[in-house]
PDB file of N, CA and C in Angstrom:
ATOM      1  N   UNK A   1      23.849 -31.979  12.290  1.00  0.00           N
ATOM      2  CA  UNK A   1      23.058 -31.682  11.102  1.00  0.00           C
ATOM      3  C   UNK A   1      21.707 -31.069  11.491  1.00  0.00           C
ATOM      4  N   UNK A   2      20.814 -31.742  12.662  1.00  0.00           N
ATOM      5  CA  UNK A   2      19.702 -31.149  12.778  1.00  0.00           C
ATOM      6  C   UNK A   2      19.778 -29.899  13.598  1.00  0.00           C
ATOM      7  N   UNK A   3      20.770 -29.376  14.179  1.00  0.00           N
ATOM      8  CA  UNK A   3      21.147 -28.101  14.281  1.00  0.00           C
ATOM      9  C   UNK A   3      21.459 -27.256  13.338  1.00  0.00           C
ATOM     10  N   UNK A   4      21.804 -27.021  12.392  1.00  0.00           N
ATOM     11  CA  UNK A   4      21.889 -26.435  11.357  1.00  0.00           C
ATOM     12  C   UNK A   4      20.330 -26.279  10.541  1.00  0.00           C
ATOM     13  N   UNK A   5      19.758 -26.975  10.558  1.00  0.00           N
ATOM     14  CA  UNK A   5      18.194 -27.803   9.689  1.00  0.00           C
ATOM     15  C   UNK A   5      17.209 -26.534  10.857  1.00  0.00           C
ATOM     16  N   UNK A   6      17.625 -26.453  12.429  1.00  0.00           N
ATOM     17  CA  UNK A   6      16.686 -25.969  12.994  1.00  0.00           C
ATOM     18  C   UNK A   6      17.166 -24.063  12.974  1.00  0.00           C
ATOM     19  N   UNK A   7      18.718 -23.957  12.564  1.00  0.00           N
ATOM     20  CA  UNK A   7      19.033 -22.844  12.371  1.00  0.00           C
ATOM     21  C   UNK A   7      18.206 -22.128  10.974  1.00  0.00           C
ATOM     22  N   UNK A   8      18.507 -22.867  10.003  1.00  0.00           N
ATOM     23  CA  UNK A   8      17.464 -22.649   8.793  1.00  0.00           C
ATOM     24  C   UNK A   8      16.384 -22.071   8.572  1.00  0.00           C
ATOM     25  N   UNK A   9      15.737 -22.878   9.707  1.00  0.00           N
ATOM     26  CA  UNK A   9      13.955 -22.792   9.473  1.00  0.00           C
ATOM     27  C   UNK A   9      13.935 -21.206  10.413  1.00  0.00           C
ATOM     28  N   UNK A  10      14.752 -21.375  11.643  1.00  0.00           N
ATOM     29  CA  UNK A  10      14.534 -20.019  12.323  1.00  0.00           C
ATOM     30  C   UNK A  10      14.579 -19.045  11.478  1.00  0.00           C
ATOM     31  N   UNK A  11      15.563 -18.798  10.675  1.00  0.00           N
ATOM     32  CA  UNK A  11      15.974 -17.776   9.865  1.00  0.00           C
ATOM     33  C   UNK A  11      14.955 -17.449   8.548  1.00  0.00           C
ATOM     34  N   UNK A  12      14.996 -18.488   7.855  1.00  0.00           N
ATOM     35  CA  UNK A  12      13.629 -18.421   6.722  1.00  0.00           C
ATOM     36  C   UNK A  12      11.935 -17.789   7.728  1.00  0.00           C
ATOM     37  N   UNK A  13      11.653 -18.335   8.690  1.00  0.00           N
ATOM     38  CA  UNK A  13      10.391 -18.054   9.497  1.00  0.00           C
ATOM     39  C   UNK A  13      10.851 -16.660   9.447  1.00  0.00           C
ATOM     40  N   UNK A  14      11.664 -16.123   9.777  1.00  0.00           N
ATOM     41  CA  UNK A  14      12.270 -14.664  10.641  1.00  0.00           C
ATOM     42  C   UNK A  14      12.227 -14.094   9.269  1.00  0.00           C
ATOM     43  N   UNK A  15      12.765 -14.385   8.294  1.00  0.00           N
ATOM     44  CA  UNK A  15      12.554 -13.363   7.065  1.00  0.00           C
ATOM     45  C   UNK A  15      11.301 -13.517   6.662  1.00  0.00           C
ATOM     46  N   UNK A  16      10.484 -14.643   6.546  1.00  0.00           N
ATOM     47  CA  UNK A  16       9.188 -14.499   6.348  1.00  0.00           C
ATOM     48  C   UNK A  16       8.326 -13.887   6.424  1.00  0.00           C
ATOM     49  N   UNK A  17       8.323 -13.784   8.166  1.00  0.00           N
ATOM     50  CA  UNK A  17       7.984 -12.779   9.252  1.00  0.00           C
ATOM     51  C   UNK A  17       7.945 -11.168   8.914  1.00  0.00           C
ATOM     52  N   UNK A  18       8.760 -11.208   8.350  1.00  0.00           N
ATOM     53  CA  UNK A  18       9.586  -9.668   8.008  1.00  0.00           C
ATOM     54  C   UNK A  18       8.814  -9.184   6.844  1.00  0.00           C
ATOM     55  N   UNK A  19       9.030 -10.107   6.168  1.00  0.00           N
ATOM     56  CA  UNK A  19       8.077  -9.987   4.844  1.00  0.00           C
ATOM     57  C   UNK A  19       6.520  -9.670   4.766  1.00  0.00           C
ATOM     58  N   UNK A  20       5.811 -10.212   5.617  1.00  0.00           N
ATOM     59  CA  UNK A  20       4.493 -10.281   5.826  1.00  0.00           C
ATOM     60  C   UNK A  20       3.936  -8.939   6.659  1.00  0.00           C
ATOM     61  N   UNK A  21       5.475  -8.449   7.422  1.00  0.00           N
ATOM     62  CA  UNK A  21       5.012  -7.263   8.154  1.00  0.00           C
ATOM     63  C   UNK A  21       5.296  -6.273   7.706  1.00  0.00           C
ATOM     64  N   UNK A  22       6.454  -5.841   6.786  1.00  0.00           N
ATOM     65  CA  UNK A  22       6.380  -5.041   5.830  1.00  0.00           C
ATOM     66  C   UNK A  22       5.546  -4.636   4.708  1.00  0.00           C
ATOM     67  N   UNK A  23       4.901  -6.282   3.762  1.00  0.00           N
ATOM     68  CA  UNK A  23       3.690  -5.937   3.176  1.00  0.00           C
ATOM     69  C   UNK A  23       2.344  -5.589   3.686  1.00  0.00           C
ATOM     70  N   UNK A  24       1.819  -5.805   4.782  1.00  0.00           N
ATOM     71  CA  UNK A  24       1.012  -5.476   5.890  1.00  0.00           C
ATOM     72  C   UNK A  24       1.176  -4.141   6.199  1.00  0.00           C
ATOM     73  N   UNK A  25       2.520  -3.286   6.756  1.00  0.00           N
ATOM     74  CA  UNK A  25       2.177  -1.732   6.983  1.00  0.00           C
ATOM     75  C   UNK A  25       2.149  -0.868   5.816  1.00  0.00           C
ATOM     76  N   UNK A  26       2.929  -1.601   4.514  1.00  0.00           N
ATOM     77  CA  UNK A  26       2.567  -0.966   3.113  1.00  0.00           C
ATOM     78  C   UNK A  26       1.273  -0.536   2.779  1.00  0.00           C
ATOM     79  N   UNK A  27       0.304  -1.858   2.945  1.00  0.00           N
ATOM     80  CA  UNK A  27      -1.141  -2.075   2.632  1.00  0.00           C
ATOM     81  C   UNK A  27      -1.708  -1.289   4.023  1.00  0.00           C
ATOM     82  N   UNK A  28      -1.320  -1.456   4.536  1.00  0.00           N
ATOM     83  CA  UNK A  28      -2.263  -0.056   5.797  1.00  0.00           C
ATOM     84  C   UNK A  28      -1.641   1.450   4.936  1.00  0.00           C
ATOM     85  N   UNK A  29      -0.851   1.995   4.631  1.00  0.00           N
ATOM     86  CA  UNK A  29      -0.223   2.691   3.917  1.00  0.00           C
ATOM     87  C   UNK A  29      -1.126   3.473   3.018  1.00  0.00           C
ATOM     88  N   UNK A  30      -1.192   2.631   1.872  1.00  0.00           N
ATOM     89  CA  UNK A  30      -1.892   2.847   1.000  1.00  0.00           C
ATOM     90  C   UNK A  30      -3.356   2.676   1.107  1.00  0.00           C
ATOM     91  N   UNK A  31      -3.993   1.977   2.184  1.00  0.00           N
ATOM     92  CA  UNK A  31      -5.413   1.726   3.084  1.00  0.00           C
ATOM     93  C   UNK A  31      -6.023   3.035   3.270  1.00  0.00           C
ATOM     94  N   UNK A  32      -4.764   3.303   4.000  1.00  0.00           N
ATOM     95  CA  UNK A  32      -4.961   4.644   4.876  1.00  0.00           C
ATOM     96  C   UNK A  32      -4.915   5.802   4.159  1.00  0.00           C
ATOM     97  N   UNK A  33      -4.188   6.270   3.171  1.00  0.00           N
ATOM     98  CA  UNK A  33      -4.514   7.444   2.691  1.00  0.00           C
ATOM     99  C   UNK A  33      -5.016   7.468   1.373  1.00  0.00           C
ATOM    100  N   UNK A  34      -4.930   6.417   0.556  1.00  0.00           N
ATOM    101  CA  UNK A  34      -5.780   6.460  -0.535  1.00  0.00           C
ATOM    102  C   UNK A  34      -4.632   6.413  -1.754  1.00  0.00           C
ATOM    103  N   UNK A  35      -5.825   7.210  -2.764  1.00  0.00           N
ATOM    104  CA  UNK A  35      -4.825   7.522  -3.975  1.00  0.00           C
ATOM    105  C   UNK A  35      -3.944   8.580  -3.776  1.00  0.00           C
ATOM    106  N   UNK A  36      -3.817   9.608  -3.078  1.00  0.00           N
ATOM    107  CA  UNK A  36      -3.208  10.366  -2.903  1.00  0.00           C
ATOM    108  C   UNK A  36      -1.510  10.010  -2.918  1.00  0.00           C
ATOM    109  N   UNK A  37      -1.786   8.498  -1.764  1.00  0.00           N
ATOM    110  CA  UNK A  37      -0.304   7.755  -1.893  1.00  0.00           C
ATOM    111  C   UNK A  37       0.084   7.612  -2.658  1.00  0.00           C
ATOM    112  N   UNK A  38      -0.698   6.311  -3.442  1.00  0.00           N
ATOM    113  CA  UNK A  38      -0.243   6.164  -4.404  1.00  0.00           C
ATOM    114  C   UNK A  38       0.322   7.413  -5.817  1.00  0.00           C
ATOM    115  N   UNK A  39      -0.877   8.339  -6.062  1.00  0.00           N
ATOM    116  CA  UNK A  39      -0.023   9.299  -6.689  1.00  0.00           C
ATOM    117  C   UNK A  39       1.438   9.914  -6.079  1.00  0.00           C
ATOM    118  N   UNK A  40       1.588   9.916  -5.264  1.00  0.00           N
ATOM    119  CA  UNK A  40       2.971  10.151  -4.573  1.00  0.00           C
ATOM    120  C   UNK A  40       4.103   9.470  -5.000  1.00  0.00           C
ATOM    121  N   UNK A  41       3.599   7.963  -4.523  1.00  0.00           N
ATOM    122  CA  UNK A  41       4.885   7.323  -4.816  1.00  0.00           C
ATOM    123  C   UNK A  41       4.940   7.218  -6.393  1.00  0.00           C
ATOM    124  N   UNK A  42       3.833   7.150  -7.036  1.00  0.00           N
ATOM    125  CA  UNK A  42       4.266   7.385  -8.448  1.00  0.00           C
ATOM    126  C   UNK A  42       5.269   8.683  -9.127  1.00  0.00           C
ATOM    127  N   UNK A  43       5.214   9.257  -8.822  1.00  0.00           N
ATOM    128  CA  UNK A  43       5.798  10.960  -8.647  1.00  0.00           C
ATOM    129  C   UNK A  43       7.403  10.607  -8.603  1.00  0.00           C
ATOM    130  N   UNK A  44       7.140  10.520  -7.455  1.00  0.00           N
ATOM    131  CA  UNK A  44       8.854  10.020  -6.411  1.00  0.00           C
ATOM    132  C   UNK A  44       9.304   8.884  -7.846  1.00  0.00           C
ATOM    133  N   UNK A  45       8.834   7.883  -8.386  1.00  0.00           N
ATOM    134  CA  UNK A  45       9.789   7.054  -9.377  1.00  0.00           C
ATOM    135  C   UNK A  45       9.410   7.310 -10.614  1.00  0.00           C
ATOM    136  N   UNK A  46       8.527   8.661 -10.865  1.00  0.00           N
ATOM    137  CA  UNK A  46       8.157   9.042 -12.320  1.00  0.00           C
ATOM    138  C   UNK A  46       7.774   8.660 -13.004  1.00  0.00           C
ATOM    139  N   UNK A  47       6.748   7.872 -12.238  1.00  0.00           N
ATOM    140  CA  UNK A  47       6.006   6.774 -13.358  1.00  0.00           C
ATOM    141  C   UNK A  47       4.211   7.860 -13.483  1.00  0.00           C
ATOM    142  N   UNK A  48       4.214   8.606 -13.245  1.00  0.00           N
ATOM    143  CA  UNK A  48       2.882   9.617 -13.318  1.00  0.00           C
ATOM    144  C   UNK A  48       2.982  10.086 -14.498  1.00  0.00           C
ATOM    145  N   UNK A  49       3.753  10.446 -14.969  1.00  0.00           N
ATOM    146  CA  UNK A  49       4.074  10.823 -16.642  1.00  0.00           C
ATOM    147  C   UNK A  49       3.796  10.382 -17.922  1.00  0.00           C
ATOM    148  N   UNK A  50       4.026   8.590 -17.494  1.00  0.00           N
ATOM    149  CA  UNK A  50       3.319   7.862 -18.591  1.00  0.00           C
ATOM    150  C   UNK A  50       1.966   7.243 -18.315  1.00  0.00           C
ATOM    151  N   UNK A  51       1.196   7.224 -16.949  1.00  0.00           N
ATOM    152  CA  UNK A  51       0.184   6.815 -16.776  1.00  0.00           C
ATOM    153  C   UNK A  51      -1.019   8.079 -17.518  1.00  0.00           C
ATOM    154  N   UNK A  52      -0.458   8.993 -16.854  1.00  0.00           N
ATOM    155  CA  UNK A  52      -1.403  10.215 -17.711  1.00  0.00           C
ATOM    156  C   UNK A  52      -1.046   9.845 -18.825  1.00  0.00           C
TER     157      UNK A  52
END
């Protein structure tokens, strides 16, 4: 049982992990170039259309 319990936690930490470093190079992302990004990715899912 506590093999399974320690398989768990590895796996949840490891997606965690994943999570925190993906939102982290997003936010350098958008850090880094500004609004420009963001107008971009708005573009790309067509959401610029109704914000104007």
């Amino acid at each position: 049982m506590t093999k399974y319990d320690d398989q768990a936690r590895t796996y949840s930490i490891a997606i965690v992990g994943a999570g925190v470093l993906a939102a982290g190079l997003t936010f350098a992302y958008f850090a880094l170039d500004g609004v420009g990004m963001t107008e971009r990715v708005m573009e790309r899912f067509g959401l610029s259309q109704s914000i104007d």
